[in-house]
N, C-alpha and C. Protein backbone atom coordinates (compact mmCIF):
# COMPACT_ATOMS: atom_id res chain seq x y z
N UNK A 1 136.57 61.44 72.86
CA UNK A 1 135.71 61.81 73.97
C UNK A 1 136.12 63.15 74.57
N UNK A 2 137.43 63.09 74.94
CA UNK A 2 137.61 64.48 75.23
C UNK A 2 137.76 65.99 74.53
N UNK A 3 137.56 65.22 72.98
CA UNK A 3 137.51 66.65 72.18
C UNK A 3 136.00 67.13 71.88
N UNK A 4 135.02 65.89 72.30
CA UNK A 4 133.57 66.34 72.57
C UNK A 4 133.46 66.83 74.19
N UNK A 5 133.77 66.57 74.86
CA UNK A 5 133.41 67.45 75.78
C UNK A 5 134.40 68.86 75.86
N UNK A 6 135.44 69.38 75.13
CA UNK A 6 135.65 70.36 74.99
C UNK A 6 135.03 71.13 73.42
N UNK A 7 134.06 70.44 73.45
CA UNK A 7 133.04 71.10 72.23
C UNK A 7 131.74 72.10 72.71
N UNK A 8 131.79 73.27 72.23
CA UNK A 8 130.68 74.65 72.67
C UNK A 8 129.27 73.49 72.94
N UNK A 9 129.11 72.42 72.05
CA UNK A 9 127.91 72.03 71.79
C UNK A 9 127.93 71.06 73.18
N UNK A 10 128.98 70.77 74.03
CA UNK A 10 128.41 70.10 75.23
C UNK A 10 128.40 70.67 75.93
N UNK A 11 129.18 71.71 76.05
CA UNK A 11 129.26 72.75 77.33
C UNK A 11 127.60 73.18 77.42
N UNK A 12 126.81 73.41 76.28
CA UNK A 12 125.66 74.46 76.31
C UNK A 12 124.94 73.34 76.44
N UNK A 13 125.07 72.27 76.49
CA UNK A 13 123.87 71.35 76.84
C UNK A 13 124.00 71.28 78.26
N UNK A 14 124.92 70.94 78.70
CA UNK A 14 124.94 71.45 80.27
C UNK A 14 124.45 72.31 81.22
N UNK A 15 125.26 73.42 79.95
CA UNK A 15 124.41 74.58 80.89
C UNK A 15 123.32 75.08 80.37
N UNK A 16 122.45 74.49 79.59
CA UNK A 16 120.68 74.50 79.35
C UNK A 16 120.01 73.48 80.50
N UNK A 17 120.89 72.11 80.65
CA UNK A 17 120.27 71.34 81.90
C UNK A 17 120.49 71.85 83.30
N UNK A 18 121.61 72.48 83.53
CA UNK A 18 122.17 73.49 84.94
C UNK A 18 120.43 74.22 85.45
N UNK A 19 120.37 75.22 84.14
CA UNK A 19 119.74 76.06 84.11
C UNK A 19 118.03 75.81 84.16
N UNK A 20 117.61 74.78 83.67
CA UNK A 20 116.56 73.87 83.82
C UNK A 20 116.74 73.27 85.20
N UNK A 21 117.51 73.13 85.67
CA UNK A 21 117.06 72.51 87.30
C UNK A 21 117.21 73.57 88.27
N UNK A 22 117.83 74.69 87.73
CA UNK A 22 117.80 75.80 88.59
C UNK A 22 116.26 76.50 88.75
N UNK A 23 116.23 76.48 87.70
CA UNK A 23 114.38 76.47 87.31
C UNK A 23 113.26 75.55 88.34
N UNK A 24 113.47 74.56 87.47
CA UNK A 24 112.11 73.48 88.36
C UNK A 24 112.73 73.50 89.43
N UNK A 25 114.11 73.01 90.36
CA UNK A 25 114.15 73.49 91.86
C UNK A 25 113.81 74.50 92.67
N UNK A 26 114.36 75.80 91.89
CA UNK A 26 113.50 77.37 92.44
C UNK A 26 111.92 76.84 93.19
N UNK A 27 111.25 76.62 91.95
CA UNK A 27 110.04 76.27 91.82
C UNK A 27 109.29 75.54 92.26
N UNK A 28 110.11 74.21 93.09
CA UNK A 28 109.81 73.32 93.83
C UNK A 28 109.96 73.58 95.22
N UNK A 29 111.61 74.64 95.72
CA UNK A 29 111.21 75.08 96.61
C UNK A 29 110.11 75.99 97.53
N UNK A 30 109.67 76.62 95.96
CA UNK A 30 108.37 77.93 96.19
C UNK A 30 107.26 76.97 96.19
N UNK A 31 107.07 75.79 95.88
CA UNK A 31 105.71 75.21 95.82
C UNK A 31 105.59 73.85 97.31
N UNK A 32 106.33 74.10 97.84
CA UNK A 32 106.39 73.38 99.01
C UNK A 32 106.21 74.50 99.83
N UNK A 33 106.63 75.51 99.99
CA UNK A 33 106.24 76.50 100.88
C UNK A 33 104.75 76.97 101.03
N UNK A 34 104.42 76.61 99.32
CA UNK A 34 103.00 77.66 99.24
C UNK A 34 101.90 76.47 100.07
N UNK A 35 102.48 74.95 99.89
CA UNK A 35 101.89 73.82 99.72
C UNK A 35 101.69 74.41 101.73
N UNK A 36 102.48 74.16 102.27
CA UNK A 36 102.66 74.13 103.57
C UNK A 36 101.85 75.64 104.32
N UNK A 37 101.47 76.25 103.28
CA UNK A 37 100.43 77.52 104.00
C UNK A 37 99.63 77.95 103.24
N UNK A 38 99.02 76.54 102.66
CA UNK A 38 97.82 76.50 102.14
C UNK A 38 97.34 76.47 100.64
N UNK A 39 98.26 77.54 100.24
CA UNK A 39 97.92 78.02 98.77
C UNK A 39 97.79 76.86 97.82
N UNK A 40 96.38 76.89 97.77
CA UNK A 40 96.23 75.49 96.73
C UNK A 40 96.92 75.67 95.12
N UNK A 41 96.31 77.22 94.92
CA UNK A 41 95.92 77.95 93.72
C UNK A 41 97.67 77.48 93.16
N UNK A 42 98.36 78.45 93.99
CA UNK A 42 100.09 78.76 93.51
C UNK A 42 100.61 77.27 93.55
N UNK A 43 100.52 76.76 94.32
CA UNK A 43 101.49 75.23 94.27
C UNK A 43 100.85 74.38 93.11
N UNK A 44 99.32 74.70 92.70
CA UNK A 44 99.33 73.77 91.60
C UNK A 44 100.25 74.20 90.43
N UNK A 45 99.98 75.58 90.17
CA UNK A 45 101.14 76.09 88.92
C UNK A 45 102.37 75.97 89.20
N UNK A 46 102.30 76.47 90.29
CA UNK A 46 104.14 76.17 90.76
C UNK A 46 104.38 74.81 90.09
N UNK A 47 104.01 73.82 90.74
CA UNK A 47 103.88 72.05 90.50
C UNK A 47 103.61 71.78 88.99
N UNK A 48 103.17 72.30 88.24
CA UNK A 48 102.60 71.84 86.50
C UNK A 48 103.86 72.43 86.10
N UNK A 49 104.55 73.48 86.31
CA UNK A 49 105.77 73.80 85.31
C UNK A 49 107.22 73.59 85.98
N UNK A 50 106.67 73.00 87.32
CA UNK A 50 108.45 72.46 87.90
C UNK A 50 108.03 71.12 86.78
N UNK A 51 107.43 70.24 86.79
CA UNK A 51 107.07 68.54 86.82
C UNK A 51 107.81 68.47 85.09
N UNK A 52 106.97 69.82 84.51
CA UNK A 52 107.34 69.92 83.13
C UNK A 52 109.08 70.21 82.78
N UNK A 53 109.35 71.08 83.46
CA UNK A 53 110.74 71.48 83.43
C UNK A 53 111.79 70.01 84.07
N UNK A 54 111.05 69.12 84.76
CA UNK A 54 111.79 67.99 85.53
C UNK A 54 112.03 67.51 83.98
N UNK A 55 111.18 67.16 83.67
CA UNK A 55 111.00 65.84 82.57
C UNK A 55 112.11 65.98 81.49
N UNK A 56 111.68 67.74 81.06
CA UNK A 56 112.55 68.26 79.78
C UNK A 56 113.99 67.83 80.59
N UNK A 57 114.65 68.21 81.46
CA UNK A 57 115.85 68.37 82.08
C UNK A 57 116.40 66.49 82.27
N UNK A 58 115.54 65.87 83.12
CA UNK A 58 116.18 64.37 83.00
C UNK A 58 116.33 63.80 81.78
N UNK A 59 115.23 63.94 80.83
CA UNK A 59 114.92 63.32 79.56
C UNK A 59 116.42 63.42 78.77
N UNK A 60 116.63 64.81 78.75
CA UNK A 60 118.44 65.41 78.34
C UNK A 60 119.49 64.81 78.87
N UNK A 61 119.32 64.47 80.13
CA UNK A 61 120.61 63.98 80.73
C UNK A 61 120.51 62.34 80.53
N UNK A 62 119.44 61.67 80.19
CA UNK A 62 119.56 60.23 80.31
C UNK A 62 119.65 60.16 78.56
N UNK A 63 119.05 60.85 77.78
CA UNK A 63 119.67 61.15 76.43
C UNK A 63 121.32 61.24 75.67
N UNK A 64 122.04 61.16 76.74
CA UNK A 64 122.78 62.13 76.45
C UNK A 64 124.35 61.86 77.32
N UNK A 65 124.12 60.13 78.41
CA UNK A 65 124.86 60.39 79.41
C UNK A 65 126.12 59.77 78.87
N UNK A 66 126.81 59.82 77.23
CA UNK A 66 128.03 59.90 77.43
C UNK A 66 128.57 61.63 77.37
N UNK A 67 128.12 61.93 78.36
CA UNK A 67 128.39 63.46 78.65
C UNK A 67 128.45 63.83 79.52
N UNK A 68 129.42 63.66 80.59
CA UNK A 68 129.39 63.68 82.18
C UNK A 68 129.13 65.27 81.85
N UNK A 69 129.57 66.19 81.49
CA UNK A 69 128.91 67.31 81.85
C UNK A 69 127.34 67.56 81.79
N UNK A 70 126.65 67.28 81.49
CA UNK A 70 125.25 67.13 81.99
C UNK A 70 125.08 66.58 83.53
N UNK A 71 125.66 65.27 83.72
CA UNK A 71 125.68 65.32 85.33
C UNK A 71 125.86 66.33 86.26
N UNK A 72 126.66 66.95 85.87
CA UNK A 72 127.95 68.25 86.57
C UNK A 72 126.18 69.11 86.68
N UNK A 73 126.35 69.36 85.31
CA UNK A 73 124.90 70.47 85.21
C UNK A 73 123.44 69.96 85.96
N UNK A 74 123.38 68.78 86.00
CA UNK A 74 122.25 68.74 86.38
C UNK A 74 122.40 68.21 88.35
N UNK A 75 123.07 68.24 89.00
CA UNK A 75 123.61 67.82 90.21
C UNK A 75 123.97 69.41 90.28
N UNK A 76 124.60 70.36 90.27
CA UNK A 76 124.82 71.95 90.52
C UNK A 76 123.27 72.34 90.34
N UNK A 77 122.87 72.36 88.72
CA UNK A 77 121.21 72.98 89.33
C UNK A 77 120.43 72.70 90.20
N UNK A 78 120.12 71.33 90.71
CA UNK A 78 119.64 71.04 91.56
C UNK A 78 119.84 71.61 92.83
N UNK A 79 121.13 71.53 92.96
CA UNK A 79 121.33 72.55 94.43
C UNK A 79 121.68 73.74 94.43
N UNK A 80 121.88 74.58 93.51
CA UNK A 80 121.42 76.08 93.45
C UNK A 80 120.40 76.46 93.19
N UNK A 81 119.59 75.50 92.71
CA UNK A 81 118.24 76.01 92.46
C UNK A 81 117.21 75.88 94.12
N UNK A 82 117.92 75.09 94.39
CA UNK A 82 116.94 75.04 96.36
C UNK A 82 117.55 76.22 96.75
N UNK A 83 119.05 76.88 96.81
CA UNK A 83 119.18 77.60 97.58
C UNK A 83 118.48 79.11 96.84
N UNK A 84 118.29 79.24 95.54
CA UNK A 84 117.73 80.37 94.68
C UNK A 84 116.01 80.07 95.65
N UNK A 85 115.29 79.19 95.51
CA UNK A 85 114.16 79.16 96.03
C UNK A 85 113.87 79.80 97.33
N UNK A 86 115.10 79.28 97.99
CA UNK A 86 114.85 80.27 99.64
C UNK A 86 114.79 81.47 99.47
N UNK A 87 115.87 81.84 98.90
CA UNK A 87 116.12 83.18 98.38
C UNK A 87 114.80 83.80 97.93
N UNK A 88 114.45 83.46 96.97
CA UNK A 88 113.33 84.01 96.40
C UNK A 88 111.85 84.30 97.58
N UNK A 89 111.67 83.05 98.30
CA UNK A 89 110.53 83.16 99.28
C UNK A 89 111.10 83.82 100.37
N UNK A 90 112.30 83.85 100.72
CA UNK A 90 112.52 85.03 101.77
C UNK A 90 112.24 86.28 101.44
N UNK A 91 112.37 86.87 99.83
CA UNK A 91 112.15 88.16 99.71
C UNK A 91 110.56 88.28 99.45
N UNK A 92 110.11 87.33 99.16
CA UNK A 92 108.67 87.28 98.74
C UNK A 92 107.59 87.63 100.38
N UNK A 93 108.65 87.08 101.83
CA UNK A 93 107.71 86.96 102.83
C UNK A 93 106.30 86.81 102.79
N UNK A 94 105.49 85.97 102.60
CA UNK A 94 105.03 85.24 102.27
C UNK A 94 104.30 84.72 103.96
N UNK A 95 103.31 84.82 104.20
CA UNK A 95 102.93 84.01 105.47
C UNK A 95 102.97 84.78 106.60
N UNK A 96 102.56 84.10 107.68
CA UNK A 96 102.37 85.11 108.97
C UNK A 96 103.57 84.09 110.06
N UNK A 97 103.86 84.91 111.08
CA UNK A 97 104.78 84.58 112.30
C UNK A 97 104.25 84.67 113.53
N UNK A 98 104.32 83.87 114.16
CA UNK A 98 104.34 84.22 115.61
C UNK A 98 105.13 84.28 116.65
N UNK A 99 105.52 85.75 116.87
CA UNK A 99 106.79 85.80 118.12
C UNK A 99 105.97 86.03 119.33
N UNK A 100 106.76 85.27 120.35
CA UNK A 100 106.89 85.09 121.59
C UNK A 100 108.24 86.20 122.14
N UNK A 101 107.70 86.78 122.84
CA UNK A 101 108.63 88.15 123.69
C UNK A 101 108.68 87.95 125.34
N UNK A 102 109.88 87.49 125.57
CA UNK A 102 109.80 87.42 127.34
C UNK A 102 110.73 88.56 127.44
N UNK A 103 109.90 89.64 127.99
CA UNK A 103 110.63 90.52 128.61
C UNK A 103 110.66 90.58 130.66
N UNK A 104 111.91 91.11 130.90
CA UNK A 104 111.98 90.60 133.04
C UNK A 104 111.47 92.12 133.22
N UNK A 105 111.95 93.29 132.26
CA UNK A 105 111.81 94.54 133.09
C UNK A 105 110.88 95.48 132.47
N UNK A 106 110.42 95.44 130.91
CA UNK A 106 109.66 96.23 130.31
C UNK A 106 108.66 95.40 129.25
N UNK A 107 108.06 94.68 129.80
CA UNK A 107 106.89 93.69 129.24
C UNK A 107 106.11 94.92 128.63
N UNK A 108 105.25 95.81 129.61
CA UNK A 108 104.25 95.96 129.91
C UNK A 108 104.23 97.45 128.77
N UNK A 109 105.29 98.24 129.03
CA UNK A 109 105.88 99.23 127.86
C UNK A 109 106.38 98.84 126.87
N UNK A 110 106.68 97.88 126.63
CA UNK A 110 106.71 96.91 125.30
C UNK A 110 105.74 96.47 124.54
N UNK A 111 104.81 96.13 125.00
CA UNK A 111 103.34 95.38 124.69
C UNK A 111 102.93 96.90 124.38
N UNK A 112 102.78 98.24 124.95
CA UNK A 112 102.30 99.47 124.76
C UNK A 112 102.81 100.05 123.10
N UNK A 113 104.26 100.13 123.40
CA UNK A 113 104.68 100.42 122.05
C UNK A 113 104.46 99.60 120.52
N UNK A 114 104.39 98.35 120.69
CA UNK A 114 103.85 97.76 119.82
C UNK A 114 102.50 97.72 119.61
N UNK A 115 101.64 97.80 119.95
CA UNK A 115 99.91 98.26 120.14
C UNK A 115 99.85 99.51 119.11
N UNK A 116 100.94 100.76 119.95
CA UNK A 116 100.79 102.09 119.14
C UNK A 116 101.25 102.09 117.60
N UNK A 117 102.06 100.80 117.41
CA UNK A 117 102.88 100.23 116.02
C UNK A 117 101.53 99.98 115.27
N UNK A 118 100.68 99.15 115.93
CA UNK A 118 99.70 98.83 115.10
C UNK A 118 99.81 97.04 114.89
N UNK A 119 100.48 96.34 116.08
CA UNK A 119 100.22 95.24 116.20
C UNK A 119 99.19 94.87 117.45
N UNK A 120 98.85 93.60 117.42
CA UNK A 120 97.87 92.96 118.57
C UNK A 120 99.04 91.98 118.83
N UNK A 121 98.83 92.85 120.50
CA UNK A 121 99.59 92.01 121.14
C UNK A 121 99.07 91.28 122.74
N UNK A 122 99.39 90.03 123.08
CA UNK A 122 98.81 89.37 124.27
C UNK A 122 99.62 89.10 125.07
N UNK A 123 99.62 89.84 126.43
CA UNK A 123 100.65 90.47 127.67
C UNK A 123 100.13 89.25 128.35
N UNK A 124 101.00 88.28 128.90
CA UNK A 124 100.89 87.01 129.60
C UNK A 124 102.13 87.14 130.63
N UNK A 125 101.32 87.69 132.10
CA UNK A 125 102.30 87.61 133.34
C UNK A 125 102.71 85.90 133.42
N UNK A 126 104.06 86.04 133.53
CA UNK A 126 104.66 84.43 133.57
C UNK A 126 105.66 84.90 134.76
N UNK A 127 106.25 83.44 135.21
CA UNK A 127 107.63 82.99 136.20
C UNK A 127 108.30 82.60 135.13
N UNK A 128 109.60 83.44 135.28
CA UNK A 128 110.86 83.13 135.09
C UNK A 128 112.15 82.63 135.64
N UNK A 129 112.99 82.23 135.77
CA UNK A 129 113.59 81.86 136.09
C UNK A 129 114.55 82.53 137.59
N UNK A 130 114.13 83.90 136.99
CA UNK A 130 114.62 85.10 138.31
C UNK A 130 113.30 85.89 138.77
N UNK A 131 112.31 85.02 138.40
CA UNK A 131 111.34 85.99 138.97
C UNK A 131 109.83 86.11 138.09
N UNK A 132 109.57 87.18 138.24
CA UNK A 132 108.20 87.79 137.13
C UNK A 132 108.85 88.08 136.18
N UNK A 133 108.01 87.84 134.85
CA UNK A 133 108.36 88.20 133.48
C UNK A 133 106.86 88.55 132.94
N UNK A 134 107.05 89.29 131.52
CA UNK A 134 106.34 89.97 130.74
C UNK A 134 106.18 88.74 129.60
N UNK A 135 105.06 87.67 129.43
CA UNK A 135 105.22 86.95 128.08
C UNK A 135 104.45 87.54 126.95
N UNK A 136 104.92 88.12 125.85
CA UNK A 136 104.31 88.66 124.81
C UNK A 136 104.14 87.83 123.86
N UNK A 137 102.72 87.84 123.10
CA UNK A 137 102.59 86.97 122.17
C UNK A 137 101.41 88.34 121.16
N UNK A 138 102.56 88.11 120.08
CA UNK A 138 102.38 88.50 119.01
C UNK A 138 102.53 87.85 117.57
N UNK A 139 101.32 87.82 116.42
CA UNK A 139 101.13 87.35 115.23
C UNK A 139 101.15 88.77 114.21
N UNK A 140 102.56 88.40 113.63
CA UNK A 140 102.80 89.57 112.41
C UNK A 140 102.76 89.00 111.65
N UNK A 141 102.73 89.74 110.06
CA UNK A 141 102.87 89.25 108.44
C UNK A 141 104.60 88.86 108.79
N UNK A 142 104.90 88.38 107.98
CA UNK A 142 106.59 87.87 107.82
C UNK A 142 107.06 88.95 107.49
N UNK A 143 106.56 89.42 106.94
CA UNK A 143 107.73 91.15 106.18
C UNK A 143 107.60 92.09 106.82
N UNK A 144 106.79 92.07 108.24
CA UNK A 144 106.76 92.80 109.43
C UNK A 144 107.85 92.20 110.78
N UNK A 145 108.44 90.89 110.74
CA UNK A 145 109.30 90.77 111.75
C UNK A 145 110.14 91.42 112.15
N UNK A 146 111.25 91.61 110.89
CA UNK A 146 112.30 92.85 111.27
C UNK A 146 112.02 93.95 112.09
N UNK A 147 110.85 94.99 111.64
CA UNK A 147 110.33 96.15 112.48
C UNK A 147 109.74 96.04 113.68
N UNK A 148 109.12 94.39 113.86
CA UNK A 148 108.89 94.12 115.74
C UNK A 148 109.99 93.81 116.16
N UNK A 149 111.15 93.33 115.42
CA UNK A 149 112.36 92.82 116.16
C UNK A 149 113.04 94.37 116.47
N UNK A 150 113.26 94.96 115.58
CA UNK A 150 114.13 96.34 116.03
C UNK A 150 113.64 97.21 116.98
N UNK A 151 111.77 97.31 116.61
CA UNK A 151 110.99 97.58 117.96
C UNK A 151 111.45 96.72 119.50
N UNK A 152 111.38 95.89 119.27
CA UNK A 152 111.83 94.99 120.77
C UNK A 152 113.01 95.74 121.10
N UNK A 153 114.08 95.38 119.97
CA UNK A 153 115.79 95.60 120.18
C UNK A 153 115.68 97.23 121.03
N UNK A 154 115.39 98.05 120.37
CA UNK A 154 115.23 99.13 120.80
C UNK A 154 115.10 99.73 122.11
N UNK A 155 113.97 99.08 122.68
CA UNK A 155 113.10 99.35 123.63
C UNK A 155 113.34 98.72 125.18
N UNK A 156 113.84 97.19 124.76
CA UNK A 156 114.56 96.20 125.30
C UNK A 156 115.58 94.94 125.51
N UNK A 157 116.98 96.04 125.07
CA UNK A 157 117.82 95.01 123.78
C UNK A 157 117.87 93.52 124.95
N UNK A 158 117.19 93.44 126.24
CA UNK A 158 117.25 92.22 126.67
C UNK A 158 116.52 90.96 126.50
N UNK A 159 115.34 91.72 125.86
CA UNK A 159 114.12 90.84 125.78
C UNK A 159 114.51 89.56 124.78
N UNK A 160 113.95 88.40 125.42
CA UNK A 160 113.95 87.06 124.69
C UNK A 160 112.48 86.99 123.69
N UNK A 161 113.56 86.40 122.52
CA UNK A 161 112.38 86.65 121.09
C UNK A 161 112.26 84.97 120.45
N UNK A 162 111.67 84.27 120.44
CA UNK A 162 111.42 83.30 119.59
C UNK A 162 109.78 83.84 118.30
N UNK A 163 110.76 82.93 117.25
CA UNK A 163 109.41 82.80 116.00
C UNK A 163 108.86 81.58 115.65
N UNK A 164 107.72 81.11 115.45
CA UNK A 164 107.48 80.11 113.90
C UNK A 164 106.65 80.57 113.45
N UNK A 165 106.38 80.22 112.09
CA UNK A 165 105.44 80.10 110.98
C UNK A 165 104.35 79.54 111.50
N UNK A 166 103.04 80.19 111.50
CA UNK A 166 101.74 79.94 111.95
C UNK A 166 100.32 80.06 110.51
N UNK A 167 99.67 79.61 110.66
CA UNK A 167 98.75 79.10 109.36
C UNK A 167 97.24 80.15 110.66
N UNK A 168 97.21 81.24 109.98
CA UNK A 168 95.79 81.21 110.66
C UNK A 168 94.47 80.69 110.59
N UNK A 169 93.95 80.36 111.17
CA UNK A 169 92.45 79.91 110.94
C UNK A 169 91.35 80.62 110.71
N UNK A 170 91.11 81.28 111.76
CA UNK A 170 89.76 81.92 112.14
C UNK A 170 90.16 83.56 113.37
N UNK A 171 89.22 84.31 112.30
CA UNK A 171 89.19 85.61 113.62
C UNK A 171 90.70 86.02 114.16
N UNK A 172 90.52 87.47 114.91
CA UNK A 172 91.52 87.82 115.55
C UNK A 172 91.91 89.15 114.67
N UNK A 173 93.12 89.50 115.81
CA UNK A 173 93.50 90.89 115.09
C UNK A 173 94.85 90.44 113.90
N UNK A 174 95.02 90.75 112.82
CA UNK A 174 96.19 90.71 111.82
C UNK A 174 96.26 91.96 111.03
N UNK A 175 97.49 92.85 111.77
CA UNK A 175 97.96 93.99 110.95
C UNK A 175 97.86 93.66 109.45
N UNK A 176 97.22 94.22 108.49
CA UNK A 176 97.25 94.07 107.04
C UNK A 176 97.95 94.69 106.47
């Protein structure tokens, strides 16, 4: 037993199953995302070649399980392949955001400079906790946050920033 698992031929079955769940996980993480903002189109393909890549990958390891290295491989792909998926849809940005901006002292020149950026933004006089505040509500693409955040930082490194992920519906202004 142990001179088969120090054999090239189990190591590479391993790491063909590693590499297969690094795969369909990627893929599963990208098709839950697309699933969750709509994209029918992408999550079905996403979904037809994770499901396919599942099958090939368990089929191997239940084939095969006097070979704890396939476990090894297929328990590691699985969870590098979720964290490769984030990865991947973070650079992909993908979807729209909506930040919320409470600014106490420069709402109003804040909301100005971002306008001239080329966002739509909605200046909501609120009470704060010390007083009047500036509530800004703005809907960017995702791969536009950074440049409203450094815009904010900039302008008002005090201002309070929250985000989430928003699904639009209907109408309105969206920088393209």
């Amino acid at each position: 037993m142990l001179q088969y698992l120090l054999s090239p031929a189990a190591w590479l079955g391993a790491l063909t199953i590693f590499a297969m769940r690094v795969s369909d996980m990627s893929m599963d993480t990208l098709r839950m995302l697309f699933v969750m903002r709509g994209r029918k189109g992408t999550a079905w393909i996403l979904g037809f070649f994770q499901s396919s890549i599942y099958v090939l990958a368990i089929t191997t390891v239940l084939s095969q399980l006097n070979n704890p290295l396939n476990i090894i491989g297929y328990a590691a792909g699985f969870a590098t392949g979720n964290v490769i998926g984030m990865l991947i849809e973070e650079r992909l940005a993908i979807g729209h955001i909506h930040l919320q901006i409470v600014s106490s002292r420069r709402g109003t020149a804040l909301s100005q400079i971002l306008r001239e950026s080329g966002y739509g933004v909605t200046e909501i006089p609120a009470r704060g906790r010390d007083g009047v505040v500036s509530m800004l509500s703005v809907s960017v693409l995702r791969k536009d946050v950074s440049k409203v955040e450094m815009l904010v930082h900039e302008n008002d490194p005090e201002a309070f920033m929250t985000s989430e992920d928003v699904r639009p519906i209907r109408r309105g202004y969206w920088r393209a």
